[in-house]
Protein backbone atom coordinates (compact mmCIF):
# COMPACT_ATOMS: atom_id res chain seq x y z
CA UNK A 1 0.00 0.00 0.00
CA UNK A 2 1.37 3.31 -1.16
CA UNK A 3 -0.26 6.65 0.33
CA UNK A 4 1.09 10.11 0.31
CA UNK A 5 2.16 11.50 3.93
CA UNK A 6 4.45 13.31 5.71
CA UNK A 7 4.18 11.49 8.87
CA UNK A 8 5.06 13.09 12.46
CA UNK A 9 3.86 16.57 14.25
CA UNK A 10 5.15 19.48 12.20
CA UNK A 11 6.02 17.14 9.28
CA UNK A 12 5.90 19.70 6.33
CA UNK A 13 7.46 19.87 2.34
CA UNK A 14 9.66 22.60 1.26
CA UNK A 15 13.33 22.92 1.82
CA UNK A 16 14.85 20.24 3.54
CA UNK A 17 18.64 19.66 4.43
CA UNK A 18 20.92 16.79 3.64
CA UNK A 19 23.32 16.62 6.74
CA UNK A 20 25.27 13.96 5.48
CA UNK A 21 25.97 11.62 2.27
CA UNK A 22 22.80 11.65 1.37
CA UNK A 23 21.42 9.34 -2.01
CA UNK A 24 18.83 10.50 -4.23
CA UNK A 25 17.28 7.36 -5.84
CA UNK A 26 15.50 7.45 -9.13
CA UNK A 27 12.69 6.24 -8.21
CA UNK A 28 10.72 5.12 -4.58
CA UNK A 29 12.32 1.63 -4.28
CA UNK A 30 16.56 1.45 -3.62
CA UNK A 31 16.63 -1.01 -7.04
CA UNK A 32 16.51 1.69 -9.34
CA UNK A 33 19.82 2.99 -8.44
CA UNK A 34 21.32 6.20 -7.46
CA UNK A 35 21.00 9.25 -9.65
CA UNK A 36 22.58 12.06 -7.53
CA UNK A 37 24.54 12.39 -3.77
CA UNK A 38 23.65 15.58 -1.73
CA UNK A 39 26.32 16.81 0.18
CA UNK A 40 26.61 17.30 3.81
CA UNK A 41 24.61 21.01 4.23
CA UNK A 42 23.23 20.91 0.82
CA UNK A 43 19.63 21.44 0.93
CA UNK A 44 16.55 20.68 -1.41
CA UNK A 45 13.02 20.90 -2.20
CA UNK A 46 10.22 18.74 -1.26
CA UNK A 47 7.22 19.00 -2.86
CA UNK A 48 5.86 15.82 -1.84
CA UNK A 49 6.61 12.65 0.10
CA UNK A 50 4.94 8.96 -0.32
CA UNK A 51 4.87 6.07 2.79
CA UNK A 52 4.88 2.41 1.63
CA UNK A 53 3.64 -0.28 3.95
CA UNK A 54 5.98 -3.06 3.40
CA UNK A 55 3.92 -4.81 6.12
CA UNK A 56 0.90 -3.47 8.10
CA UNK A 57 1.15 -3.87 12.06
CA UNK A 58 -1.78 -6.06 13.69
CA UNK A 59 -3.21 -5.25 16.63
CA UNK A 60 -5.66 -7.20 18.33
CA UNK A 61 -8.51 -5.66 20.58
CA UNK A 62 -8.42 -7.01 24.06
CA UNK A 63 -11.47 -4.58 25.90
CA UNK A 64 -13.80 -2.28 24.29
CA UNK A 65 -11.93 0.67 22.82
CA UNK A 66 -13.54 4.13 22.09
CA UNK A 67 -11.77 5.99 19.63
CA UNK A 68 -13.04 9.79 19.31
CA UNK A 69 -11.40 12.04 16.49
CA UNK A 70 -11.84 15.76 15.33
CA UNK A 71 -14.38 16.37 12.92
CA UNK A 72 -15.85 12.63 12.77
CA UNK A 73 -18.30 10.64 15.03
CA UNK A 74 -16.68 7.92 17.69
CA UNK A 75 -16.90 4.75 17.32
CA UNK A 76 -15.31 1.70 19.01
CA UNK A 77 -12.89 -1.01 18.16
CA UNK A 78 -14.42 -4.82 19.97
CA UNK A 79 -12.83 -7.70 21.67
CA UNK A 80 -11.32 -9.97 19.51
CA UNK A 81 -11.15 -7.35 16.16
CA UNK A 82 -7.72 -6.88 14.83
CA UNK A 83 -6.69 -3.43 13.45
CA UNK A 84 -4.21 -3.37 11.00
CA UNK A 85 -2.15 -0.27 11.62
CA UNK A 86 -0.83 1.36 8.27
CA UNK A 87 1.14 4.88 8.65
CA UNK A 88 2.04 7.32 11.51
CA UNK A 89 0.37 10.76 11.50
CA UNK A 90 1.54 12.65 14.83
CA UNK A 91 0.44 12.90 18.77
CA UNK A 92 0.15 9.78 18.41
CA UNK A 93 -2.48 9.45 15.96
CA UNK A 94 -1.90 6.20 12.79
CA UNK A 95 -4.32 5.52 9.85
CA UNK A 96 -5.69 2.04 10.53
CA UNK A 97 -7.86 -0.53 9.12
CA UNK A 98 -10.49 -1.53 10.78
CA UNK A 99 -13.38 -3.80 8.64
CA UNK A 100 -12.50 -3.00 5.77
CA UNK A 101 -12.82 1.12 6.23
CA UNK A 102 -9.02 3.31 6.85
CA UNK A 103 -10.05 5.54 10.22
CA UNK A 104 -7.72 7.39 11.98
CA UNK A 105 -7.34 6.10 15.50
CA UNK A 106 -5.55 7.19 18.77
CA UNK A 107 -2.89 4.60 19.85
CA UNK A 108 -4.33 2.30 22.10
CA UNK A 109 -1.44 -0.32 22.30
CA UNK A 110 2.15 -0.95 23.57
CA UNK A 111 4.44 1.73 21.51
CA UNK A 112 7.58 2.33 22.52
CA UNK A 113 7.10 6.59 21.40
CA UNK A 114 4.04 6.97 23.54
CA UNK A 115 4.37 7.43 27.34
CA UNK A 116 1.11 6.88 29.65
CA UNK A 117 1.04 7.19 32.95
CA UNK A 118 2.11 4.34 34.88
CA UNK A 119 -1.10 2.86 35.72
CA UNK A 120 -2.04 3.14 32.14
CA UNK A 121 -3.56 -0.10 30.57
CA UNK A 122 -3.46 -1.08 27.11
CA UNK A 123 -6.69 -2.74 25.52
CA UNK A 124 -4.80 -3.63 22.65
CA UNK A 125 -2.05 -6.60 22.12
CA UNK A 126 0.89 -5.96 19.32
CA UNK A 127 0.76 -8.98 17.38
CA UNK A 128 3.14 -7.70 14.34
CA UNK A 129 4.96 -4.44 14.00
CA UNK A 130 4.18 -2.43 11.24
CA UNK A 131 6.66 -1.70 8.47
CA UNK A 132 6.85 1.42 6.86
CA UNK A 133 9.60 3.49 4.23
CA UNK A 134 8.86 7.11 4.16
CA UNK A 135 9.78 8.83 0.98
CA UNK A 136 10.30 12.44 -0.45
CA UNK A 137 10.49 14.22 -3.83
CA UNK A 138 13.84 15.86 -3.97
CA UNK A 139 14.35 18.67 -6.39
CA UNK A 140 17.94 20.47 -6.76
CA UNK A 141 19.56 22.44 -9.04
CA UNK A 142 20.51 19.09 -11.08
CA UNK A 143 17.78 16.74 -10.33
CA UNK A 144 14.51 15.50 -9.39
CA UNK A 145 14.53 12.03 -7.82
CA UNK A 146 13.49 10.23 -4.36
CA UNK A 147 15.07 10.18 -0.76
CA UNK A 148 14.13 7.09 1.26
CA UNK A 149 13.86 9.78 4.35
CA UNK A 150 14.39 6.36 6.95
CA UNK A 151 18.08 5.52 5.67
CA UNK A 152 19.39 8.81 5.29
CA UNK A 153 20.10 11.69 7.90
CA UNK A 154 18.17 15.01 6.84
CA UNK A 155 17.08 18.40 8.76
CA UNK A 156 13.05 18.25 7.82
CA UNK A 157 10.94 21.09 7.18
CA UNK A 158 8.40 21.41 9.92
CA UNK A 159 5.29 23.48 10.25
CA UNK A 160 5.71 24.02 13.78
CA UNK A 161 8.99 25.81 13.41
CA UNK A 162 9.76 29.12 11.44
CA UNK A 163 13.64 28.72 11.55
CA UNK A 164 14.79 26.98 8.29
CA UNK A 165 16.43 23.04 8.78
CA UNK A 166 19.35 22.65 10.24
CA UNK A 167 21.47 19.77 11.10
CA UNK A 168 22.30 19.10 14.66
């Protein structure tokens, strides 16, 4: 499954920074070969990114689990149902599948990003991990070809910040 993203809080196109060796692939899969390197401290354009789930995660539904987003009616995930988790959007919000529908749903299992408090209990079990590549356009002076964003150390643009990228 292929959708376009830019997962995490702030995650935003425009000009990004390479801040290392940095390959620009000719397409979105690491097969079709290197057409450019960016430089440490070069920076490009994004226009848009892609996320490909090489394998969804599976979560299985141990309680009743409301689920309540912005702009949309709740609903509830059962005992026994198994979501299928597909791509990361940001305070710690994924695009799931759930019967056959993709909702967006707060996480409600084990994740080693999110932090409850300690009497926090999970109604859902991790049965597999989901497996995601995160993608960009890059566009520089030379070329326009693909950054698998995962493998290679960048400075992102971010909505939440005014300052341009910079590596740290």
């Amino acid at each position: 499954m292929v959708s376009p993203a830019c997962p995490g809080e702030g995650c935003s196109y425009g000009e990004w920074m390479a801040c290392d060796s940095v390959r620009v692939y000719g397409a979105t899969d690491p097969s079709a070969g290197v057409i450019e390197w960016l430089t440490t401290d070069e920076p490009f354009v994004v226009e848009t990114g892609t996320v490909i789930v090489r394998r969804p995660g599976a979560i299985l539904v141990k309680r009743r689990t409301p689920q309540h987003t912005v702009g949309e009616a709740g609903y509830y995930f059962e005992p026994g149902d198994t979501v299928f988790v597909l791509n990361y959007l940001g305070e710690g919000f994924f695009d799931v599948s759930h019967r056959g529908q993709t909702l967006e749903a707060e996480v409600f299992w084990p994740w080693d990003s999110w932090h409850p408090a300690e009497d926090h209990e999970y109604t859902g079990e991790v049965l597999q991990d989901v497996q995601t590549e995160f993608w960009v356009s890059a566009n520089t002076d030379d070329v326009t070809g693909w950054v698998w964003v995962d493998s290679a150390r960048v400075a992102m643009a971010n909505s939440l910040d005014p300052w341009p990228p910079e590596c740290r």
